[in-house]
PDB file of N, CA and C in Angstrom:
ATOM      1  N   UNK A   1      16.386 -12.129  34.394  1.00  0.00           N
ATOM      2  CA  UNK A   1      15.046 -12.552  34.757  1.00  0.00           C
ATOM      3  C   UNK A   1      14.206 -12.846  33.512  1.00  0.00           C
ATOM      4  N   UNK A   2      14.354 -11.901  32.725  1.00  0.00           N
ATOM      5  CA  UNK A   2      13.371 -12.139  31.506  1.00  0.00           C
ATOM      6  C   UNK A   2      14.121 -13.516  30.844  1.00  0.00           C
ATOM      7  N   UNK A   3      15.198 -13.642  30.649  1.00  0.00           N
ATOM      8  CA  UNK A   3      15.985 -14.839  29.809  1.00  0.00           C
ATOM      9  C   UNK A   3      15.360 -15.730  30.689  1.00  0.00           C
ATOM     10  N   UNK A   4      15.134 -16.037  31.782  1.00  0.00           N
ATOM     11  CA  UNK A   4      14.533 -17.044  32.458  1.00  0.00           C
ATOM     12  C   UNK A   4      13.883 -17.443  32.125  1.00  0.00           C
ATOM     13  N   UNK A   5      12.586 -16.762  32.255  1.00  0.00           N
ATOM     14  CA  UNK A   5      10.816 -16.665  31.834  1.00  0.00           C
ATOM     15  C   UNK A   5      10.967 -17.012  30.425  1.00  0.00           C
ATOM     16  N   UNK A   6      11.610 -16.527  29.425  1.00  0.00           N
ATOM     17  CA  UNK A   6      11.699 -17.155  28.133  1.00  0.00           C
ATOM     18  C   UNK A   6      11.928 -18.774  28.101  1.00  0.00           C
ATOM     19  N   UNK A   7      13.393 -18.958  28.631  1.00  0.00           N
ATOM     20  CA  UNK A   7      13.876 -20.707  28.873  1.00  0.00           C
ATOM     21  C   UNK A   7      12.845 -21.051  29.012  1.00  0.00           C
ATOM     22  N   UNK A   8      12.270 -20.862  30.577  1.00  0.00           N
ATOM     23  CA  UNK A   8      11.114 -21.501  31.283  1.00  0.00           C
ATOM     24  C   UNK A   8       9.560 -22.018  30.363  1.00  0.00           C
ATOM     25  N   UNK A   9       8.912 -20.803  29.740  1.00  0.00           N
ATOM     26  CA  UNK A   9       8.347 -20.888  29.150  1.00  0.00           C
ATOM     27  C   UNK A   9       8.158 -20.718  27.334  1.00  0.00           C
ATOM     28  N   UNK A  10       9.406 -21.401  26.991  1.00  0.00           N
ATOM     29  CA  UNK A  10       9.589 -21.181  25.311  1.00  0.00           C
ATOM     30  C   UNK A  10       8.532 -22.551  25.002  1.00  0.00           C
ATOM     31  N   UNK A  11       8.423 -23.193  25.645  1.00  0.00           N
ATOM     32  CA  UNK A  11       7.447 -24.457  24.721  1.00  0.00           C
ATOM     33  C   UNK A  11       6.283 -23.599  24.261  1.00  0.00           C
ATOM     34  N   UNK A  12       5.579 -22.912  25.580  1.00  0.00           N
ATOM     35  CA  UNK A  12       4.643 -22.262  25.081  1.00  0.00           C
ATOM     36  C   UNK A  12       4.502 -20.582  24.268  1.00  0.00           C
ATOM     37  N   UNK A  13       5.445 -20.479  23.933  1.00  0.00           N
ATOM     38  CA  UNK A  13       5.676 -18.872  23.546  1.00  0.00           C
ATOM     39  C   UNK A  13       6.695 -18.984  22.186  1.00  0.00           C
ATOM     40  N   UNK A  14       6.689 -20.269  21.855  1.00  0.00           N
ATOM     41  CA  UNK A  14       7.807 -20.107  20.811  1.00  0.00           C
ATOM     42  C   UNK A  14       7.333 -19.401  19.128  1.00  0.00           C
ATOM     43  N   UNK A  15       5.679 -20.221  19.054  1.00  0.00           N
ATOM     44  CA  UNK A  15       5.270 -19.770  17.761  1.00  0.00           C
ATOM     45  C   UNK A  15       4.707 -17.902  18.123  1.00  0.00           C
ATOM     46  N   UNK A  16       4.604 -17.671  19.080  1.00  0.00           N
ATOM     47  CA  UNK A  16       3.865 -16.288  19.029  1.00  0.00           C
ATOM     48  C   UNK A  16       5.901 -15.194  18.912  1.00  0.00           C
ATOM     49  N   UNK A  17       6.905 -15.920  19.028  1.00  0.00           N
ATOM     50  CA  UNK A  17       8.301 -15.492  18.327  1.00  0.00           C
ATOM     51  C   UNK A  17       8.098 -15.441  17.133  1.00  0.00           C
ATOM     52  N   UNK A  18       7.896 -16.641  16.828  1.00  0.00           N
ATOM     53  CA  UNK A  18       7.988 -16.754  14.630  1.00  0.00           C
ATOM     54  C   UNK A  18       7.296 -16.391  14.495  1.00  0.00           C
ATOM     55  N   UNK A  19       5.558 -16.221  14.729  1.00  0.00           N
ATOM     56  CA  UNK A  19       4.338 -15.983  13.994  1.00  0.00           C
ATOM     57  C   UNK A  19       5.070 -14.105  13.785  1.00  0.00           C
ATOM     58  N   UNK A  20       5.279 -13.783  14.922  1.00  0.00           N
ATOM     59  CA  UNK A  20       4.988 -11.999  14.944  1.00  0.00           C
ATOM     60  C   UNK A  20       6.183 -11.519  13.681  1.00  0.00           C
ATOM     61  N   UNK A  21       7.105 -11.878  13.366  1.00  0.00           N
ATOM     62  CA  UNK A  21       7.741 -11.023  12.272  1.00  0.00           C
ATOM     63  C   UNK A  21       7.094 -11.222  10.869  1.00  0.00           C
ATOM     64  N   UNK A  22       6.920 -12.968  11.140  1.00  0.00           N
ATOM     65  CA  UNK A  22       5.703 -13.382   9.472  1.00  0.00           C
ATOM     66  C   UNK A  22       4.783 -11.723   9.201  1.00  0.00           C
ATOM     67  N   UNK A  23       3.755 -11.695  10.196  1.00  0.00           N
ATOM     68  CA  UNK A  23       2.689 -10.833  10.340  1.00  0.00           C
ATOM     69  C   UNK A  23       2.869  -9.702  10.159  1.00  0.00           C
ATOM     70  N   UNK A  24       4.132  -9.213  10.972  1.00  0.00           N
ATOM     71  CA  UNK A  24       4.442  -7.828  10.580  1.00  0.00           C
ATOM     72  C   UNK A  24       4.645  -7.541   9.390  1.00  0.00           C
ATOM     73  N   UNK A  25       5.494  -8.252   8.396  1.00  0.00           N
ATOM     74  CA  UNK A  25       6.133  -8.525   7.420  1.00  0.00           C
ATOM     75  C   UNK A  25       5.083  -8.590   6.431  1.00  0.00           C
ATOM     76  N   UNK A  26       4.275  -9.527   6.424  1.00  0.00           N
ATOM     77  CA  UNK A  26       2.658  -9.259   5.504  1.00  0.00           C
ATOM     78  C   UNK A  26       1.813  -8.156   5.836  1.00  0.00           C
ATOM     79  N   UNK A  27       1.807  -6.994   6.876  1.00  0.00           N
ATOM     80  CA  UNK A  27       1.121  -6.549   7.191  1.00  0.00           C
ATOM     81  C   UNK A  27       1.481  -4.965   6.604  1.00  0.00           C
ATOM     82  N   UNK A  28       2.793  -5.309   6.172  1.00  0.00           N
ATOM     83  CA  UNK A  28       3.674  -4.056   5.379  1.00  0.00           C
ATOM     84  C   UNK A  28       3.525  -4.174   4.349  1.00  0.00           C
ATOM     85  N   UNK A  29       3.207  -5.465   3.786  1.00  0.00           N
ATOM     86  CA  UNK A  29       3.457  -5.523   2.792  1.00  0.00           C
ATOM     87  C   UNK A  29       2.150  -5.152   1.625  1.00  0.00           C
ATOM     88  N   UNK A  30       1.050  -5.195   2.689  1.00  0.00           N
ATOM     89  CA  UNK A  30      -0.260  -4.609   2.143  1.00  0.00           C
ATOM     90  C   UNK A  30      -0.489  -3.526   2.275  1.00  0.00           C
ATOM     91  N   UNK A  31      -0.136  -2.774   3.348  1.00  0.00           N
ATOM     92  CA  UNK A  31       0.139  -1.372   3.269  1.00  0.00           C
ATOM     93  C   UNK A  31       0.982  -0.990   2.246  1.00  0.00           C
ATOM     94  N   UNK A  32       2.016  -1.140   1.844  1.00  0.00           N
ATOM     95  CA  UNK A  32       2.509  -0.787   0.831  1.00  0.00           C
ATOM     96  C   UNK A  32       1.711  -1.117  -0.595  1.00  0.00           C
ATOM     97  N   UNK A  33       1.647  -2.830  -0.615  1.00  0.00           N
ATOM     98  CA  UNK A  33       0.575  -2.483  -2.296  1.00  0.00           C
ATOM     99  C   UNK A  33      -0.597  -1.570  -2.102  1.00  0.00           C
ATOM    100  N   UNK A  34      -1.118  -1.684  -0.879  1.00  0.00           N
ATOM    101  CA  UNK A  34      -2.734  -0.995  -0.684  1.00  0.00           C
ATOM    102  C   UNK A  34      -1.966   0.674  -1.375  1.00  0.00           C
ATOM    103  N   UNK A  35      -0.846   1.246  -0.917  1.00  0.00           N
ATOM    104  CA  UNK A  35      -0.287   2.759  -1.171  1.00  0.00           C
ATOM    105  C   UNK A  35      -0.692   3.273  -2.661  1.00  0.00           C
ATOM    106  N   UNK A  36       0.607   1.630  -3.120  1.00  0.00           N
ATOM    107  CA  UNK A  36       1.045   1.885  -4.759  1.00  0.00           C
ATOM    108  C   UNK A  36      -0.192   1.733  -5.469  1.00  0.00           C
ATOM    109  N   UNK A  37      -1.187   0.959  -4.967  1.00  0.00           N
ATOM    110  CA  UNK A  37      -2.603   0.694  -5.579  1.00  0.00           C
ATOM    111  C   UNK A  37      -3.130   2.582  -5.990  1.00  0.00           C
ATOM    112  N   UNK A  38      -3.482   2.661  -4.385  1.00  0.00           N
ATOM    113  CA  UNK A  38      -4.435   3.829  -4.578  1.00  0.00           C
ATOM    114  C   UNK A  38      -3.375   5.198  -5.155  1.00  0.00           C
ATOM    115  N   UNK A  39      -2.048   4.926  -5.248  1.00  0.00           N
ATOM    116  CA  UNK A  39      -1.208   6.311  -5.988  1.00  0.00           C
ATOM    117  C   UNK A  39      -1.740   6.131  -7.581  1.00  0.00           C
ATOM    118  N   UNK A  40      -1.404   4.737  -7.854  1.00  0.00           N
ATOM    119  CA  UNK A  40      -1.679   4.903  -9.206  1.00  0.00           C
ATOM    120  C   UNK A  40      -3.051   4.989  -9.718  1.00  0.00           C
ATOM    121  N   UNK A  41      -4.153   4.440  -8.992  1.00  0.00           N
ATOM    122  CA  UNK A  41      -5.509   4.683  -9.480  1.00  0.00           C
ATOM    123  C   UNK A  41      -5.317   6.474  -9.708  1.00  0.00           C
ATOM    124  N   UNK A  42      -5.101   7.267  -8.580  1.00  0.00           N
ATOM    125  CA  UNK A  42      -5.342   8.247  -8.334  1.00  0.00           C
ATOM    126  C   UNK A  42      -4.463   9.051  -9.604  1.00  0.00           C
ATOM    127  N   UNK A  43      -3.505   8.671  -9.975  1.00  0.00           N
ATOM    128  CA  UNK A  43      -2.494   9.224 -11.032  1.00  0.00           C
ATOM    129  C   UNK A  43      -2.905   9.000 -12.305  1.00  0.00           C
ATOM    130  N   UNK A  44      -4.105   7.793 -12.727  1.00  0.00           N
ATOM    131  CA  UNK A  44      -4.661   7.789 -13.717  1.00  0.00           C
ATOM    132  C   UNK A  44      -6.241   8.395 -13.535  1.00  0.00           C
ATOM    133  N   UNK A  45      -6.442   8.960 -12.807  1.00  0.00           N
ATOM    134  CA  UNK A  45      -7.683   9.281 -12.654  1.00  0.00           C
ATOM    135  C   UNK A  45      -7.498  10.926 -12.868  1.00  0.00           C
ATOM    136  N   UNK A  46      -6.420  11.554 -12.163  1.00  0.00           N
ATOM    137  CA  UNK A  46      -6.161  12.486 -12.590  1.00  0.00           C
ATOM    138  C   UNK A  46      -5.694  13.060 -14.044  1.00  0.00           C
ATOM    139  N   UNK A  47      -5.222  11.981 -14.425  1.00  0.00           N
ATOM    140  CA  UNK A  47      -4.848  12.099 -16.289  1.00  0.00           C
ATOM    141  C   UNK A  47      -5.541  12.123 -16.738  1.00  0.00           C
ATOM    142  N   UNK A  48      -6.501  11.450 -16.885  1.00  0.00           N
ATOM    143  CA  UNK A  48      -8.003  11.823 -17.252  1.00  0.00           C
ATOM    144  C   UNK A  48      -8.762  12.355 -17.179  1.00  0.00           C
ATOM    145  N   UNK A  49      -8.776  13.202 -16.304  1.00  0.00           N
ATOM    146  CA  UNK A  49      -9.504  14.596 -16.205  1.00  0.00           C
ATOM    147  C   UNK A  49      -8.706  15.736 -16.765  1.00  0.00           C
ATOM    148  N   UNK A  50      -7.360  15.059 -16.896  1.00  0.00           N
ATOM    149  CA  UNK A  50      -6.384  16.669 -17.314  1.00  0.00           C
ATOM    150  C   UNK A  50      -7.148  16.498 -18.986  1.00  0.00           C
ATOM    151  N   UNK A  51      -6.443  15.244 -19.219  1.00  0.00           N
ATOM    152  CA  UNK A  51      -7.117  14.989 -20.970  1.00  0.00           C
ATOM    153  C   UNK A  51      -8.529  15.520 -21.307  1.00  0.00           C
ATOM    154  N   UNK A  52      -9.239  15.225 -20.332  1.00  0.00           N
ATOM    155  CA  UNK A  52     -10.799  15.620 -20.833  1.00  0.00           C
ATOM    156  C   UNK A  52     -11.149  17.171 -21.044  1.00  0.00           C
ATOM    157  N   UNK A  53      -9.919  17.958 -19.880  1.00  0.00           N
ATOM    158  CA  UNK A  53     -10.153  19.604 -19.769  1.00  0.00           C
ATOM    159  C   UNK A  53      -9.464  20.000 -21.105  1.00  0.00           C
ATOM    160  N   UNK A  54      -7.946  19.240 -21.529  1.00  0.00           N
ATOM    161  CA  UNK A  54      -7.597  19.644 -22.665  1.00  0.00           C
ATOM    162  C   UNK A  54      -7.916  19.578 -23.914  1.00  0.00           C
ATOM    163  N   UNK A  55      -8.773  18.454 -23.706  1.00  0.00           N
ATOM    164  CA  UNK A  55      -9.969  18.309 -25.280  1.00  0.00           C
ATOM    165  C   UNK A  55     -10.625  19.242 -25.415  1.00  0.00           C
ATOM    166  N   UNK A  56     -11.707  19.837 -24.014  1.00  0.00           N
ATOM    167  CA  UNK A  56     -12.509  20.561 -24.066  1.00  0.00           C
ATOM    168  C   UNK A  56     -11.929  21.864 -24.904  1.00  0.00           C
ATOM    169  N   UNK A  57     -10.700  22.213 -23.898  1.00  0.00           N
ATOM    170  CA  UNK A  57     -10.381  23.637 -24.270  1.00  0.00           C
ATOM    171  C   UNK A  57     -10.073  23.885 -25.531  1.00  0.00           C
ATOM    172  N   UNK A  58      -9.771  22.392 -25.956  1.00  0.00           N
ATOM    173  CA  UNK A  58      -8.914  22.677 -27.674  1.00  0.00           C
ATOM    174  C   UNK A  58     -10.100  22.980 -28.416  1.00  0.00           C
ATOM    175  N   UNK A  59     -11.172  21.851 -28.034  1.00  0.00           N
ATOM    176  CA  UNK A  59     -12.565  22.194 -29.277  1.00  0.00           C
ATOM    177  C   UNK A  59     -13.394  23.445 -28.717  1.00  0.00           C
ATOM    178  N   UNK A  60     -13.100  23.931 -27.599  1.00  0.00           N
ATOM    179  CA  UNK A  60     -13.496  25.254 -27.666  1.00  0.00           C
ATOM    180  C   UNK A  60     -12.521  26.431 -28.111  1.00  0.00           C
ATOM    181  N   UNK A  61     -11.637  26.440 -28.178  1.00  0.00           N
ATOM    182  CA  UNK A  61     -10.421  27.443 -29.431  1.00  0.00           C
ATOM    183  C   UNK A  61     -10.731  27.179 -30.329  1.00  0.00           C
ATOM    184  N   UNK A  62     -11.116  26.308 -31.270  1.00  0.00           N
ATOM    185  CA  UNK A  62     -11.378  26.162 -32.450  1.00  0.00           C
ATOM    186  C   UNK A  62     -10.421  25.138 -33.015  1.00  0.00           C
ATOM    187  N   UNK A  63      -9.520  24.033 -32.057  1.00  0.00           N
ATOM    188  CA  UNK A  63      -8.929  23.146 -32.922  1.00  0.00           C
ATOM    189  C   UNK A  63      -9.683  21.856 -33.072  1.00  0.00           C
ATOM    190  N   UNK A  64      -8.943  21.431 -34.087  1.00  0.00           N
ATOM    191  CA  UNK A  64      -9.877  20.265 -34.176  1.00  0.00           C
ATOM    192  C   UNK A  64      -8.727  18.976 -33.326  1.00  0.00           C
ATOM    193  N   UNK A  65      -9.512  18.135 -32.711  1.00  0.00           N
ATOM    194  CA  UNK A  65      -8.684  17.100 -32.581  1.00  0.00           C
ATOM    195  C   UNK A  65      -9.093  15.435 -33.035  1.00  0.00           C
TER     196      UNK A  65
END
């Protein structure tokens, strides 16, 4: 029945076949950079606060840096 309804109506249903994997396919694919984006902001944002605590602590021990 469904193979029918497809035959029957593929003139009109053919691009909403191709369009939907395109879409999915870009729609992963920004989720994923959007991920790697905000891991690495977040991985340099955190380095930088580690650096800033370890400056602190050094010029408060008494080293020089």
């Amino acid at each position: 029945m469904l193979l029918l309804l497809l035959v029957v109506f593929w003139s009109q249903i053919w691009m909403y076949v191709a369009i939907a994997p395109a879409s999915a396919s870009a729609s992963a694919s920004a989720v994923t950079g959007g991920t790697l984006w905000w891991l690495s902001r977040t991985n340099r944002l955190l380095r930088q606060r580690d650096h800033t605590w370890r400056q602190a602590d050094a010029v408060q021990a008494g080293h020089r840096i």
